[in-house]
PDB file of N, CA and C in Angstrom:
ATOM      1  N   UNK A   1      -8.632   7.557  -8.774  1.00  0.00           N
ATOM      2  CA  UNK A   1      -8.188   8.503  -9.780  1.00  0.00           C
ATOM      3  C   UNK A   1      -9.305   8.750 -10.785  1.00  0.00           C
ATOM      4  N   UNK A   2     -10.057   7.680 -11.338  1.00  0.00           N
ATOM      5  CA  UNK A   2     -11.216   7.733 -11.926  1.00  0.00           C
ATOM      6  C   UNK A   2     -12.153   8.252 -11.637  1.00  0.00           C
ATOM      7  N   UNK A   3     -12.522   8.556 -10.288  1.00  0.00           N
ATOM      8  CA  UNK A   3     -13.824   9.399  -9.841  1.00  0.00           C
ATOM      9  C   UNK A   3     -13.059  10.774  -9.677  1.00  0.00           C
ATOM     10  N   UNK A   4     -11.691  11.399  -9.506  1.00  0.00           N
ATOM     11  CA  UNK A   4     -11.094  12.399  -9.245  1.00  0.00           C
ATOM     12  C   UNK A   4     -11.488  13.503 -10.201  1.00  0.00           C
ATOM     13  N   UNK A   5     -11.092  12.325 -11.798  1.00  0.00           N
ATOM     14  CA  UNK A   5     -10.846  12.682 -13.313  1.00  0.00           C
ATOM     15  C   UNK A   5     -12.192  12.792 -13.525  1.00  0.00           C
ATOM     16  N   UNK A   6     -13.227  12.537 -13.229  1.00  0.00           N
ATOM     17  CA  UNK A   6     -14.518  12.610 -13.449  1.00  0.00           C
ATOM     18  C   UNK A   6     -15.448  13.659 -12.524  1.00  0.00           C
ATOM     19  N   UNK A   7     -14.580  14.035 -11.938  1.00  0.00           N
ATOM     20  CA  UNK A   7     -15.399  14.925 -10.710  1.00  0.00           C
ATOM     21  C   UNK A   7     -16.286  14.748  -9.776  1.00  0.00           C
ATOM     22  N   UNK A   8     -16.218  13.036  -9.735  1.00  0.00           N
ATOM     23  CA  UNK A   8     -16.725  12.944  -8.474  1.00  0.00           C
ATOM     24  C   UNK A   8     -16.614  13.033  -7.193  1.00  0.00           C
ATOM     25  N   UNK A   9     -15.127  12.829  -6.927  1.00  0.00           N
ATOM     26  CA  UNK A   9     -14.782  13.514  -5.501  1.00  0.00           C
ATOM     27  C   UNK A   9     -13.672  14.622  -5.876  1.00  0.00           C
ATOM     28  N   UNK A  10     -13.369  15.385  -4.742  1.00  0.00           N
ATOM     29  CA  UNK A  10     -12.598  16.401  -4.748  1.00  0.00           C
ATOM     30  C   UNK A  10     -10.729  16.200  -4.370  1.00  0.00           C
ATOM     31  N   UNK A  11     -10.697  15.395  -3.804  1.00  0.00           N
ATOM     32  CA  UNK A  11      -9.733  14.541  -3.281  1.00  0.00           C
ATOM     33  C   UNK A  11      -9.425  12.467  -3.222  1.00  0.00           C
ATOM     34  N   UNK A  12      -8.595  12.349  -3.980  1.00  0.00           N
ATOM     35  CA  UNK A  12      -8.185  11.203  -3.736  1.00  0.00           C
ATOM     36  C   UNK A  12      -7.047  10.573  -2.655  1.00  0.00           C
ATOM     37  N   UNK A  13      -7.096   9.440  -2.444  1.00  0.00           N
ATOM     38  CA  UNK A  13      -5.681   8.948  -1.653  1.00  0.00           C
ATOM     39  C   UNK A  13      -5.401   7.620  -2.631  1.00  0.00           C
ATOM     40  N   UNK A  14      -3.901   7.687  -2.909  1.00  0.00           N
ATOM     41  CA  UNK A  14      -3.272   6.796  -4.064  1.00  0.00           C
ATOM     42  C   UNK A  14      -1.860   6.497  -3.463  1.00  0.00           C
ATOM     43  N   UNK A  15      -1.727   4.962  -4.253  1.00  0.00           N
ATOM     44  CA  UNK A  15       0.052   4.730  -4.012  1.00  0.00           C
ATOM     45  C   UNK A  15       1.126   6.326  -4.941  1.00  0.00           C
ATOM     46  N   UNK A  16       2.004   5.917  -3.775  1.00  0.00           N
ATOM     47  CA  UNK A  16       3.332   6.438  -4.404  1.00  0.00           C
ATOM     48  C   UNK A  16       4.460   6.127  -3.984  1.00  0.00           C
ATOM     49  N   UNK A  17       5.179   6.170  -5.277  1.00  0.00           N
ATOM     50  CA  UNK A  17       6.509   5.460  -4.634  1.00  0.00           C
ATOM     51  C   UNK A  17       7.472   7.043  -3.953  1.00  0.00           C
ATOM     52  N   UNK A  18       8.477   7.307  -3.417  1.00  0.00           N
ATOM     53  CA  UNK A  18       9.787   8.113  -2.979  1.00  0.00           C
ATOM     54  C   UNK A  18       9.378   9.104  -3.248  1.00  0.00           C
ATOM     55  N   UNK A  19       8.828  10.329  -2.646  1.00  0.00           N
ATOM     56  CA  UNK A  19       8.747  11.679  -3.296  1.00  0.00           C
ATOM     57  C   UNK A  19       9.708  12.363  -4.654  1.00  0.00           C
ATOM     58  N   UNK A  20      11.223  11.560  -4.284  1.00  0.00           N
ATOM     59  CA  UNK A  20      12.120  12.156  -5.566  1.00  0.00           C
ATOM     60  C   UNK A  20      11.647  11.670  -6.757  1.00  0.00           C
ATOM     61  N   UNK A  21      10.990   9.806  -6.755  1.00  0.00           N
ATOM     62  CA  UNK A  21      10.779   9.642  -7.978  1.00  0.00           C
ATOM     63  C   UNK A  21       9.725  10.113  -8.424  1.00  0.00           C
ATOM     64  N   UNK A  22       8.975  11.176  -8.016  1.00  0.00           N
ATOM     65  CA  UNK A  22       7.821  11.433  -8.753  1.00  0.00           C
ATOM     66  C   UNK A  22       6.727  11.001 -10.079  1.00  0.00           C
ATOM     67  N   UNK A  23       7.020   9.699  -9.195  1.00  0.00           N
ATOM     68  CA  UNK A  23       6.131   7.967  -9.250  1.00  0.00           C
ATOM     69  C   UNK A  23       4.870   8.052  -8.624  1.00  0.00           C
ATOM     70  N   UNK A  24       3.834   7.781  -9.453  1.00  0.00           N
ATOM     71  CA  UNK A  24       2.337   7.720  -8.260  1.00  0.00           C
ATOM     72  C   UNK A  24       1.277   6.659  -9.123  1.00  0.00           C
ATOM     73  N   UNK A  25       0.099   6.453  -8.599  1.00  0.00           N
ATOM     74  CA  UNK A  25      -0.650   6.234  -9.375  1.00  0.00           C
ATOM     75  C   UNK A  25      -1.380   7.186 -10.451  1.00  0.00           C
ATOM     76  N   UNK A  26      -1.062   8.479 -10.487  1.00  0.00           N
ATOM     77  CA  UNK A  26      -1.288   9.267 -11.421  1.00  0.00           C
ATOM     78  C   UNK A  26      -0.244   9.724 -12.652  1.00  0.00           C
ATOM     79  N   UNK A  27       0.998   8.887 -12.323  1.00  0.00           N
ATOM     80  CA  UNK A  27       2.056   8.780 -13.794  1.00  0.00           C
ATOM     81  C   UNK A  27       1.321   7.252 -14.547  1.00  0.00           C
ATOM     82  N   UNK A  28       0.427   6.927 -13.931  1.00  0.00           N
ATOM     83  CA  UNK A  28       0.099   5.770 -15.243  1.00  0.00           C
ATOM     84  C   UNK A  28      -0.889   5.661 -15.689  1.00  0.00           C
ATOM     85  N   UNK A  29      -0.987   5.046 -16.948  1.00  0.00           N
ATOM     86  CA  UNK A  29      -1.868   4.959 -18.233  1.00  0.00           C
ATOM     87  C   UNK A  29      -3.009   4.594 -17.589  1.00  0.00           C
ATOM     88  N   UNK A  30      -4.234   5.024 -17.469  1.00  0.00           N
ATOM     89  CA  UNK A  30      -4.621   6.169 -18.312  1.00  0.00           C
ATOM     90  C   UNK A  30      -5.329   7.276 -17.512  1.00  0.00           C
ATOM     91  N   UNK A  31      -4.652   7.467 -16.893  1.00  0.00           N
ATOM     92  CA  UNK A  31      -4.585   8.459 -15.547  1.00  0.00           C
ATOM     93  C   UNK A  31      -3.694   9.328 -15.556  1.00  0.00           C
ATOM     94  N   UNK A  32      -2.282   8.844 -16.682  1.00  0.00           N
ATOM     95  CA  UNK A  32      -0.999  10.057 -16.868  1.00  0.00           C
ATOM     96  C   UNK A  32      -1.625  10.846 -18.488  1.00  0.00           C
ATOM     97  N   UNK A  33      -2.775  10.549 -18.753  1.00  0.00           N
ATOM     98  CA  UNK A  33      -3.030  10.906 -20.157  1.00  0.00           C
ATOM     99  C   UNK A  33      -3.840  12.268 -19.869  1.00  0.00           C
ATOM    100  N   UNK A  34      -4.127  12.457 -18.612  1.00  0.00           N
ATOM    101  CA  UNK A  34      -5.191  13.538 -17.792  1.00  0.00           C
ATOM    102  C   UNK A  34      -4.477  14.385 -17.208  1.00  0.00           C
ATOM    103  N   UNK A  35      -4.079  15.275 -17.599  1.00  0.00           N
ATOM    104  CA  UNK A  35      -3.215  16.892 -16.844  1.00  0.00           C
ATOM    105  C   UNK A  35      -3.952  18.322 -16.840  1.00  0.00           C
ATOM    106  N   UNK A  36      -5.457  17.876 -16.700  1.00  0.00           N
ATOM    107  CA  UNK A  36      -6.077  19.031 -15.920  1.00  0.00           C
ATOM    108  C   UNK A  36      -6.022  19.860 -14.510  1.00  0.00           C
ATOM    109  N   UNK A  37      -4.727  19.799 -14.390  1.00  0.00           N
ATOM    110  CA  UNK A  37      -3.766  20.607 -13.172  1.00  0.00           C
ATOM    111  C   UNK A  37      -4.081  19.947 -11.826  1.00  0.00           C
ATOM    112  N   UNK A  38      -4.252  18.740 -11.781  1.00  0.00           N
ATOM    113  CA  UNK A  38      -4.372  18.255 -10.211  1.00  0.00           C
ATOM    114  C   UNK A  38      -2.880  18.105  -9.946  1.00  0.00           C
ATOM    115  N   UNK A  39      -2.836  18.176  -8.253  1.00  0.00           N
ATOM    116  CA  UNK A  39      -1.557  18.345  -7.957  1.00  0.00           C
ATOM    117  C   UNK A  39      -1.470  17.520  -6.243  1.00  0.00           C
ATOM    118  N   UNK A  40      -0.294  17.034  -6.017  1.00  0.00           N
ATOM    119  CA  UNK A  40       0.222  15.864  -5.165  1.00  0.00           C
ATOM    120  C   UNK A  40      -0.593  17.049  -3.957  1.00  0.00           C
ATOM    121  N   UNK A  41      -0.792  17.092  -2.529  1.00  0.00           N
ATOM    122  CA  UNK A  41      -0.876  17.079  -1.098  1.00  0.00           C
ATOM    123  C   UNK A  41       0.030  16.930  -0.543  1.00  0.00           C
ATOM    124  N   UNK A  42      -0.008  16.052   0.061  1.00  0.00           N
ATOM    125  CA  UNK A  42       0.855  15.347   0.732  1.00  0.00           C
ATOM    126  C   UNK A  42       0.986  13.820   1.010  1.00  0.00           C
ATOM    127  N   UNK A  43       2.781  13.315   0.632  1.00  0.00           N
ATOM    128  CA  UNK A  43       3.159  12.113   0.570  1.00  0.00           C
ATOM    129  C   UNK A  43       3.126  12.023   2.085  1.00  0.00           C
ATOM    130  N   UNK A  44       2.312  10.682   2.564  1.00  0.00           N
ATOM    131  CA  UNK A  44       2.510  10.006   3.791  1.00  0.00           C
ATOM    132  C   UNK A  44       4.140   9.559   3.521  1.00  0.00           C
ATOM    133  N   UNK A  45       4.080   9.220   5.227  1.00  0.00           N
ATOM    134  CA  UNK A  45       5.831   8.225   5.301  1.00  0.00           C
ATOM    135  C   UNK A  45       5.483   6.724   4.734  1.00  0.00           C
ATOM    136  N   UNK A  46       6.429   6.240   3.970  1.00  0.00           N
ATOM    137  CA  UNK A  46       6.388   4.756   3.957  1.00  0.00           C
ATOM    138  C   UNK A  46       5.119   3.837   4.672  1.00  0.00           C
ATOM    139  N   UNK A  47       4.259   3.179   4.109  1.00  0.00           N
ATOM    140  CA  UNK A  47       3.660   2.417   4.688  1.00  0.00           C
ATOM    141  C   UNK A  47       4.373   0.780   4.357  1.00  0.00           C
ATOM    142  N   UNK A  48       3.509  -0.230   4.674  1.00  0.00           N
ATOM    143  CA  UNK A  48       3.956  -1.547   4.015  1.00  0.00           C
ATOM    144  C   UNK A  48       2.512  -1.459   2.976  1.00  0.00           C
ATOM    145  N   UNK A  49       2.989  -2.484   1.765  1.00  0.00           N
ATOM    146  CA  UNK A  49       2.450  -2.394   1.074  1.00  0.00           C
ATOM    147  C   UNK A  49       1.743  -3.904   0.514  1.00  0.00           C
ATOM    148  N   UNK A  50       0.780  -4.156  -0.271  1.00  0.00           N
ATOM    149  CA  UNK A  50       0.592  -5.725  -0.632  1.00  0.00           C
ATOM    150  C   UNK A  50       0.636  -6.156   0.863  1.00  0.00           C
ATOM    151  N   UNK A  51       0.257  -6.185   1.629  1.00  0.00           N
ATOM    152  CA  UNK A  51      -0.095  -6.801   2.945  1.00  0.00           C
ATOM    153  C   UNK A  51      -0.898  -8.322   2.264  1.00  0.00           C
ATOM    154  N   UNK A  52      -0.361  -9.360   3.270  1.00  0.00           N
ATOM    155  CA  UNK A  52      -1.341 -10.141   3.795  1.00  0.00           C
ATOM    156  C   UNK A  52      -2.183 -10.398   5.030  1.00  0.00           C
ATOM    157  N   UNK A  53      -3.251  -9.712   5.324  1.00  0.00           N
ATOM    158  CA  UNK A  53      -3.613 -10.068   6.445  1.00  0.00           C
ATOM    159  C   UNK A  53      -4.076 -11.277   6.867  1.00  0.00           C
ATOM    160  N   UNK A  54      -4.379 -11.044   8.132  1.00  0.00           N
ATOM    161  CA  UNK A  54      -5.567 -12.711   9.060  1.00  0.00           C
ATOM    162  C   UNK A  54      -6.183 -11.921   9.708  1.00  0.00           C
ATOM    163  N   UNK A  55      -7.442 -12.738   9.676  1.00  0.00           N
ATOM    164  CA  UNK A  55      -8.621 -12.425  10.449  1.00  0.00           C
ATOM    165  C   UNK A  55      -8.259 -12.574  12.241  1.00  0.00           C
ATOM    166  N   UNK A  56      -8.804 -11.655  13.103  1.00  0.00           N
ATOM    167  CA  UNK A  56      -7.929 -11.597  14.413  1.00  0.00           C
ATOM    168  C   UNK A  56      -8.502 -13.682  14.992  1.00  0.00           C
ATOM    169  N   UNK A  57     -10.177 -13.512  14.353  1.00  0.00           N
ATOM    170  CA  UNK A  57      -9.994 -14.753  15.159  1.00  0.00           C
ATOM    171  C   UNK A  57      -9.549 -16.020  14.216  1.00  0.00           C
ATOM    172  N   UNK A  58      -9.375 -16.045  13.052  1.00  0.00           N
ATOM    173  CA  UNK A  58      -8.380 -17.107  12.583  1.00  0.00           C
ATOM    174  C   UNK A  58      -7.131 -17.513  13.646  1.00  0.00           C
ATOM    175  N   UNK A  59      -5.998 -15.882  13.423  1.00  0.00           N
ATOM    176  CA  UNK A  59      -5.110 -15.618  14.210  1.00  0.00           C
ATOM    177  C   UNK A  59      -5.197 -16.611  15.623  1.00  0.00           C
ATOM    178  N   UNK A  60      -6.073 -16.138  16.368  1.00  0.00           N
ATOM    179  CA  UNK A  60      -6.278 -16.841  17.997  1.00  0.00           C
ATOM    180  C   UNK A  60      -6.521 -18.321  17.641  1.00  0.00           C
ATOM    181  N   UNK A  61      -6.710 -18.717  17.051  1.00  0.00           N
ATOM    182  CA  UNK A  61      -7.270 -20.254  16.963  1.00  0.00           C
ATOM    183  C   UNK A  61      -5.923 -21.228  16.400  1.00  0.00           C
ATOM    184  N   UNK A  62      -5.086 -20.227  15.581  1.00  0.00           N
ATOM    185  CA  UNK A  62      -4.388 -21.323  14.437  1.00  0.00           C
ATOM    186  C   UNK A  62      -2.863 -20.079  14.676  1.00  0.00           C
ATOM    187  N   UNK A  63      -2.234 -20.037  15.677  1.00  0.00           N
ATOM    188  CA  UNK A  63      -1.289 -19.115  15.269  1.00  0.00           C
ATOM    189  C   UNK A  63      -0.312 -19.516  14.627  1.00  0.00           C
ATOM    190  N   UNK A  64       0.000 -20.910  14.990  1.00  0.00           N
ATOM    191  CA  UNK A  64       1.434 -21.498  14.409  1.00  0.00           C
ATOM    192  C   UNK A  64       1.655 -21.703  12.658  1.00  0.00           C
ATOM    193  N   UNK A  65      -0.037 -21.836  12.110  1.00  0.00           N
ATOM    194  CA  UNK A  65       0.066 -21.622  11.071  1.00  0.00           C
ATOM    195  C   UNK A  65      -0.160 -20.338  10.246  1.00  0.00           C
ATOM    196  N   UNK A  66      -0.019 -19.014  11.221  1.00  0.00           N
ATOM    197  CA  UNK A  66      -0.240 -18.009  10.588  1.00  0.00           C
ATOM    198  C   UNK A  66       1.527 -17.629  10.584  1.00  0.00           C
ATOM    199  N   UNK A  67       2.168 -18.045  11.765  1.00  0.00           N
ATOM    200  CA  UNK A  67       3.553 -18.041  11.868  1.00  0.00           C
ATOM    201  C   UNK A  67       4.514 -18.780  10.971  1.00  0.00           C
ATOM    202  N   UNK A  68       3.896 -19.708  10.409  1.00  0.00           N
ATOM    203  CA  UNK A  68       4.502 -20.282   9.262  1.00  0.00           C
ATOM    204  C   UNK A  68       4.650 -20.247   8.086  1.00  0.00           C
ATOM    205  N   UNK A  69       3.008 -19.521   7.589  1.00  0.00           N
ATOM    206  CA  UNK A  69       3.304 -18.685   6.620  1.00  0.00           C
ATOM    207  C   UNK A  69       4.153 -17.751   6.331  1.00  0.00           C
ATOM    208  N   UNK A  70       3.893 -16.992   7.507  1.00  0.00           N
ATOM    209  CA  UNK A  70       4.867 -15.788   7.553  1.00  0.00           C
ATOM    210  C   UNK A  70       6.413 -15.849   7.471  1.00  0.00           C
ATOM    211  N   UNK A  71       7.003 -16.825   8.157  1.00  0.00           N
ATOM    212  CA  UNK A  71       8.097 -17.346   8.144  1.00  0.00           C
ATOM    213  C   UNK A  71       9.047 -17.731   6.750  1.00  0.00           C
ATOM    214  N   UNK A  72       7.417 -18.598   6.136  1.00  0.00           N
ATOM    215  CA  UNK A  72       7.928 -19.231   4.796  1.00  0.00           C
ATOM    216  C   UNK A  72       7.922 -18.206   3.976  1.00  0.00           C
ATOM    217  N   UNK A  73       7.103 -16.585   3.987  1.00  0.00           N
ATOM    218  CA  UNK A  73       7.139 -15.786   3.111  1.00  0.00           C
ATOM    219  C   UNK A  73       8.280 -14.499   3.115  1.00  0.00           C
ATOM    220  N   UNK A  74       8.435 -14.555   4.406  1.00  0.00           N
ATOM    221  CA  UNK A  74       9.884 -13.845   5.138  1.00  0.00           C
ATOM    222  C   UNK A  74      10.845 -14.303   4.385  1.00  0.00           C
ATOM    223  N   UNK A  75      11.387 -16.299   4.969  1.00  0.00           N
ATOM    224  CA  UNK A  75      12.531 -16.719   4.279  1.00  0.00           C
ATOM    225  C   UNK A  75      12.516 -16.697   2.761  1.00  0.00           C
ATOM    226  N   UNK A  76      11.348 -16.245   1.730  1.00  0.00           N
ATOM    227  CA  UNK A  76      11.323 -16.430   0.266  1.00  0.00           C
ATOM    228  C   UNK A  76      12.487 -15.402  -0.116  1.00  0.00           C
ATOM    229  N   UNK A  77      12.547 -14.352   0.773  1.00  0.00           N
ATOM    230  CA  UNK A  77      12.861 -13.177   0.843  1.00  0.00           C
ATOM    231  C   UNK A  77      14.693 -12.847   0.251  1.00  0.00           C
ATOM    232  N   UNK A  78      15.273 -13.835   1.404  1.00  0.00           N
ATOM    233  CA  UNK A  78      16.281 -14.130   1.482  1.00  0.00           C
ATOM    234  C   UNK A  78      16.764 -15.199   0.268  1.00  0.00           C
ATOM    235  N   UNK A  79      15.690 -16.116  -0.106  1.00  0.00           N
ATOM    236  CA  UNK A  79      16.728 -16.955  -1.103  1.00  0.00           C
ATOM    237  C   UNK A  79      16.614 -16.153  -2.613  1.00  0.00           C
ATOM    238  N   UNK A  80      17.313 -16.549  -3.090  1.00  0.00           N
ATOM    239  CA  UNK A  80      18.048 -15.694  -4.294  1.00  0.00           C
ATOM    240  C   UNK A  80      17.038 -16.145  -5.542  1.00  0.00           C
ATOM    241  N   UNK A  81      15.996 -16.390  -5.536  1.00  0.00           N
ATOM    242  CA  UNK A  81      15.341 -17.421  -6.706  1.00  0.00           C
ATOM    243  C   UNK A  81      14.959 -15.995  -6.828  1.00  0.00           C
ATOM    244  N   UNK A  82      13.628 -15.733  -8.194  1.00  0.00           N
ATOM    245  CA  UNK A  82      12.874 -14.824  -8.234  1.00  0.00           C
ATOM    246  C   UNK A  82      11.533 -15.397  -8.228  1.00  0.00           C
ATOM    247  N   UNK A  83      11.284 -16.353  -7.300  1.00  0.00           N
ATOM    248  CA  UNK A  83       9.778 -17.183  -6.917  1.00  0.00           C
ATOM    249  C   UNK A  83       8.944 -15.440  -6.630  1.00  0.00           C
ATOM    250  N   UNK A  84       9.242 -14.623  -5.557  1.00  0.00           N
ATOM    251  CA  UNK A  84       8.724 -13.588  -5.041  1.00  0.00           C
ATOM    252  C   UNK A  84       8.047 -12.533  -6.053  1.00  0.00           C
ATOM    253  N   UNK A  85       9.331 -12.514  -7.261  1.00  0.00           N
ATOM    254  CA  UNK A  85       8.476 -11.707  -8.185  1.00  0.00           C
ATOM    255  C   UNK A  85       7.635 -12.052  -9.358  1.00  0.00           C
ATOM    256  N   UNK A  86       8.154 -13.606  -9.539  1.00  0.00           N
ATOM    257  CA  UNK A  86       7.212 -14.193 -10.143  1.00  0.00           C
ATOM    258  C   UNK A  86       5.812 -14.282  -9.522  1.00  0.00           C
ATOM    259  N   UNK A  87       5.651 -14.587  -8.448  1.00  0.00           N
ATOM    260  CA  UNK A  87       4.234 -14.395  -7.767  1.00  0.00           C
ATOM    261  C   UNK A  87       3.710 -13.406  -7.104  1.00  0.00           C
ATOM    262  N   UNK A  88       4.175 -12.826  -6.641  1.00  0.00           N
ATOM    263  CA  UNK A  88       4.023 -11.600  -5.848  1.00  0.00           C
ATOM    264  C   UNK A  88       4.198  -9.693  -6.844  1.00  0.00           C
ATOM    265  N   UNK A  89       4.927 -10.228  -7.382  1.00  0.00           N
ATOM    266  CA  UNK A  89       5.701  -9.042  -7.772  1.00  0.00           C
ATOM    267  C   UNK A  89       6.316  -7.861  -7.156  1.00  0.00           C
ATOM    268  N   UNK A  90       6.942  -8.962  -5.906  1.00  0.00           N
ATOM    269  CA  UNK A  90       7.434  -7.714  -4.983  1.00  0.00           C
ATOM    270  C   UNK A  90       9.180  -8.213  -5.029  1.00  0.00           C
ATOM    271  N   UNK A  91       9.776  -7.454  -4.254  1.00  0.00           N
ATOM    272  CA  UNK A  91      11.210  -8.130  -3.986  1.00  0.00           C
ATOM    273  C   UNK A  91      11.297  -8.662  -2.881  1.00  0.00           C
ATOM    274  N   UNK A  92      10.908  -8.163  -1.897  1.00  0.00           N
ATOM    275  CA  UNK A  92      10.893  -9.002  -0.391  1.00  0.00           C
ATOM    276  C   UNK A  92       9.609  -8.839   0.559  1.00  0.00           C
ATOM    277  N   UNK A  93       9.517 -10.022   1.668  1.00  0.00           N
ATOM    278  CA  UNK A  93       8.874  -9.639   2.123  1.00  0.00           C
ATOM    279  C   UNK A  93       9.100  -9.492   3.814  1.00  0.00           C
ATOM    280  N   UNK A  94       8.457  -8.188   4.950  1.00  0.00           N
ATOM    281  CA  UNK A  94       8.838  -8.379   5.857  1.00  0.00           C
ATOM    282  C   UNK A  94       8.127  -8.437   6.757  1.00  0.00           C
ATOM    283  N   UNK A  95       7.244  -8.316   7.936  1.00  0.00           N
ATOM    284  CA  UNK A  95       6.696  -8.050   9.155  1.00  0.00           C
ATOM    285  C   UNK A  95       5.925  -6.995   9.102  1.00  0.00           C
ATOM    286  N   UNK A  96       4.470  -6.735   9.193  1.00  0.00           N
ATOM    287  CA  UNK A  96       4.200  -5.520   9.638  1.00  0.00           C
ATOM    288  C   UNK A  96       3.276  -5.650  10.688  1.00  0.00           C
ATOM    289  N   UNK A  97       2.850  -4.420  11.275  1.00  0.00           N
ATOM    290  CA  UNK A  97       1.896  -4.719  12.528  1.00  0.00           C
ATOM    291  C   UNK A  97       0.736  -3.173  11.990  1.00  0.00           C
ATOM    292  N   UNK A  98      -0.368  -3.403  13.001  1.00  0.00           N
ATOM    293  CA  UNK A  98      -1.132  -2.105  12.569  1.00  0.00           C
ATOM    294  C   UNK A  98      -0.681  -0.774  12.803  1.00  0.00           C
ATOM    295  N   UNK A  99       0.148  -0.619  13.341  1.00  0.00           N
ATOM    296  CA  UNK A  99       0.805   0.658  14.311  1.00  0.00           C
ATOM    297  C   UNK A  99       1.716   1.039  12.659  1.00  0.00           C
ATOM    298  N   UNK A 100       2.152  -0.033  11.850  1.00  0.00           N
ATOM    299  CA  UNK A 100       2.609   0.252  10.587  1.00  0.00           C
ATOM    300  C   UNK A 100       1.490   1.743   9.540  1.00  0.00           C
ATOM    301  N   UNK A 101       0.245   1.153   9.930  1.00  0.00           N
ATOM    302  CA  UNK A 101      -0.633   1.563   9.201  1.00  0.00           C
ATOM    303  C   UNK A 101      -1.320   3.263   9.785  1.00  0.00           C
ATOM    304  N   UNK A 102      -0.648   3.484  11.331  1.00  0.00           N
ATOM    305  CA  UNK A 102      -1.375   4.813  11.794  1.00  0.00           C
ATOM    306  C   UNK A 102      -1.397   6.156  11.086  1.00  0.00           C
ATOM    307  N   UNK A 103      -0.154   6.698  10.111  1.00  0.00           N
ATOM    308  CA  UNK A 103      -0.189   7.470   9.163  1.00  0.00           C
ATOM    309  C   UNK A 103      -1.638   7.948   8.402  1.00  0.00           C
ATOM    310  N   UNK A 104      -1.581   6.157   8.102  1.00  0.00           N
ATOM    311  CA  UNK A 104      -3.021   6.727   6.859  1.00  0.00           C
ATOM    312  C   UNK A 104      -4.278   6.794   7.566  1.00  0.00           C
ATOM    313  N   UNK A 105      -4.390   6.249   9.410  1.00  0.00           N
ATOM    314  CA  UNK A 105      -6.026   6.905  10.054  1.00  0.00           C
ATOM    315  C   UNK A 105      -5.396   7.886   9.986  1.00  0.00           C
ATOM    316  N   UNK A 106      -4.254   8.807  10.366  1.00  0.00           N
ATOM    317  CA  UNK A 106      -4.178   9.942  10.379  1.00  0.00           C
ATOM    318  C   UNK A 106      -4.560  11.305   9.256  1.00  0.00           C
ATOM    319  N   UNK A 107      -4.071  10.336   8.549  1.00  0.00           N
ATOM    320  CA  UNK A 107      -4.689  11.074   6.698  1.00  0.00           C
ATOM    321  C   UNK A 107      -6.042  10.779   6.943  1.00  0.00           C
ATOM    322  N   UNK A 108      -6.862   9.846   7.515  1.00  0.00           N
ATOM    323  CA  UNK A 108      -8.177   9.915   6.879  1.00  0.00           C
ATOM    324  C   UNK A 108      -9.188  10.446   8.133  1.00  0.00           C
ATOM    325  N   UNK A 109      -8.575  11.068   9.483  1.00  0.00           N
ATOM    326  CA  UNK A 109      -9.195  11.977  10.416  1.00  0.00           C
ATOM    327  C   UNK A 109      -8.905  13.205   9.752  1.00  0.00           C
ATOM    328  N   UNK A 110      -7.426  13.635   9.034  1.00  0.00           N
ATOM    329  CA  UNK A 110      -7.838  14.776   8.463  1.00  0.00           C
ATOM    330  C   UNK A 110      -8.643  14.964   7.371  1.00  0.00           C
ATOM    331  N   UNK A 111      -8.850  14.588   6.590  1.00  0.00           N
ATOM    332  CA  UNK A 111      -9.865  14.433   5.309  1.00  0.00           C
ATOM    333  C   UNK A 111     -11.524  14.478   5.970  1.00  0.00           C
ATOM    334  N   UNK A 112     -11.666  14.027   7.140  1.00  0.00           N
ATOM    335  CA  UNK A 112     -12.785  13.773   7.636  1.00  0.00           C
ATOM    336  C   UNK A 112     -13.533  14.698   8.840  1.00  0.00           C
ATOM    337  N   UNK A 113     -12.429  15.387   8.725  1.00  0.00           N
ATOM    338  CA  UNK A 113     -12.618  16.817   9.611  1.00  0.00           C
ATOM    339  C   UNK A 113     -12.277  17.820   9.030  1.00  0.00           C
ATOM    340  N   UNK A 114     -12.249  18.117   7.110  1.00  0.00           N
ATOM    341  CA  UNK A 114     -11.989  18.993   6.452  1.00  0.00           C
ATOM    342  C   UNK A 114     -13.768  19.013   5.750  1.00  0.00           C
ATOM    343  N   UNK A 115     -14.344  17.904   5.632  1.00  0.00           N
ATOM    344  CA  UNK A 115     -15.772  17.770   4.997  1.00  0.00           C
ATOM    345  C   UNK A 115     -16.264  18.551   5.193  1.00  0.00           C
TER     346      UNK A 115
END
């Protein structure tokens, strides 16, 4: 948003939450203080967000403990404490895979064949 507001690039890609809530990273301080007429594109579908990844060859070497994490960060999900938003600041957490993520190569072959 900072190089947008500055004119260094012509286009950004930013979080947003629900198209209705017309929530983005450009309703906040000090990025909502700037209304020199830039205007939304287009909202991708849902991605996952705050990812944790693993390295593929961690992954191959140690799966049971990449499965256990995951497990233990899955079940945080379900118990009723607010451990999740105390640390995380999320509400739950679930599964994603890269096929989660194809939207945004798709956003960034078009951006890259508009240059």
């Amino acid at each position: 948003m900072k190089a947008l507001i500055e004119g260094q690039v012509d286009v950004v890609g930013v979080w947003a939450d629900a198209p209705e809530s017309k929530k983005g990273q450009w309703t906040l301080k000090p990025f909502s203080e700037f209304k020199p007429g830039f205007r939304v594109l287009e909202i991708s579908p849902p991605i996952p967000n705050d990812a944790f990844a693993v390295r593929e060859a961690f992954y191959k070497s140690n799966p049971m403990i990449v499965f256990k994490v995951m497990e233990a960060l899955i079940g945080m999900s379900d118990d009723k404490s607010t451990l999740l938003k105390e640390i995380f600041d999320v509400d739950r957490m679930a599964t994603a895979t890269s096929r989660h993520y194809d939207s945004v190569r798709e956003a960034a072959a078009l951006m890259s064949e508009k240059r």
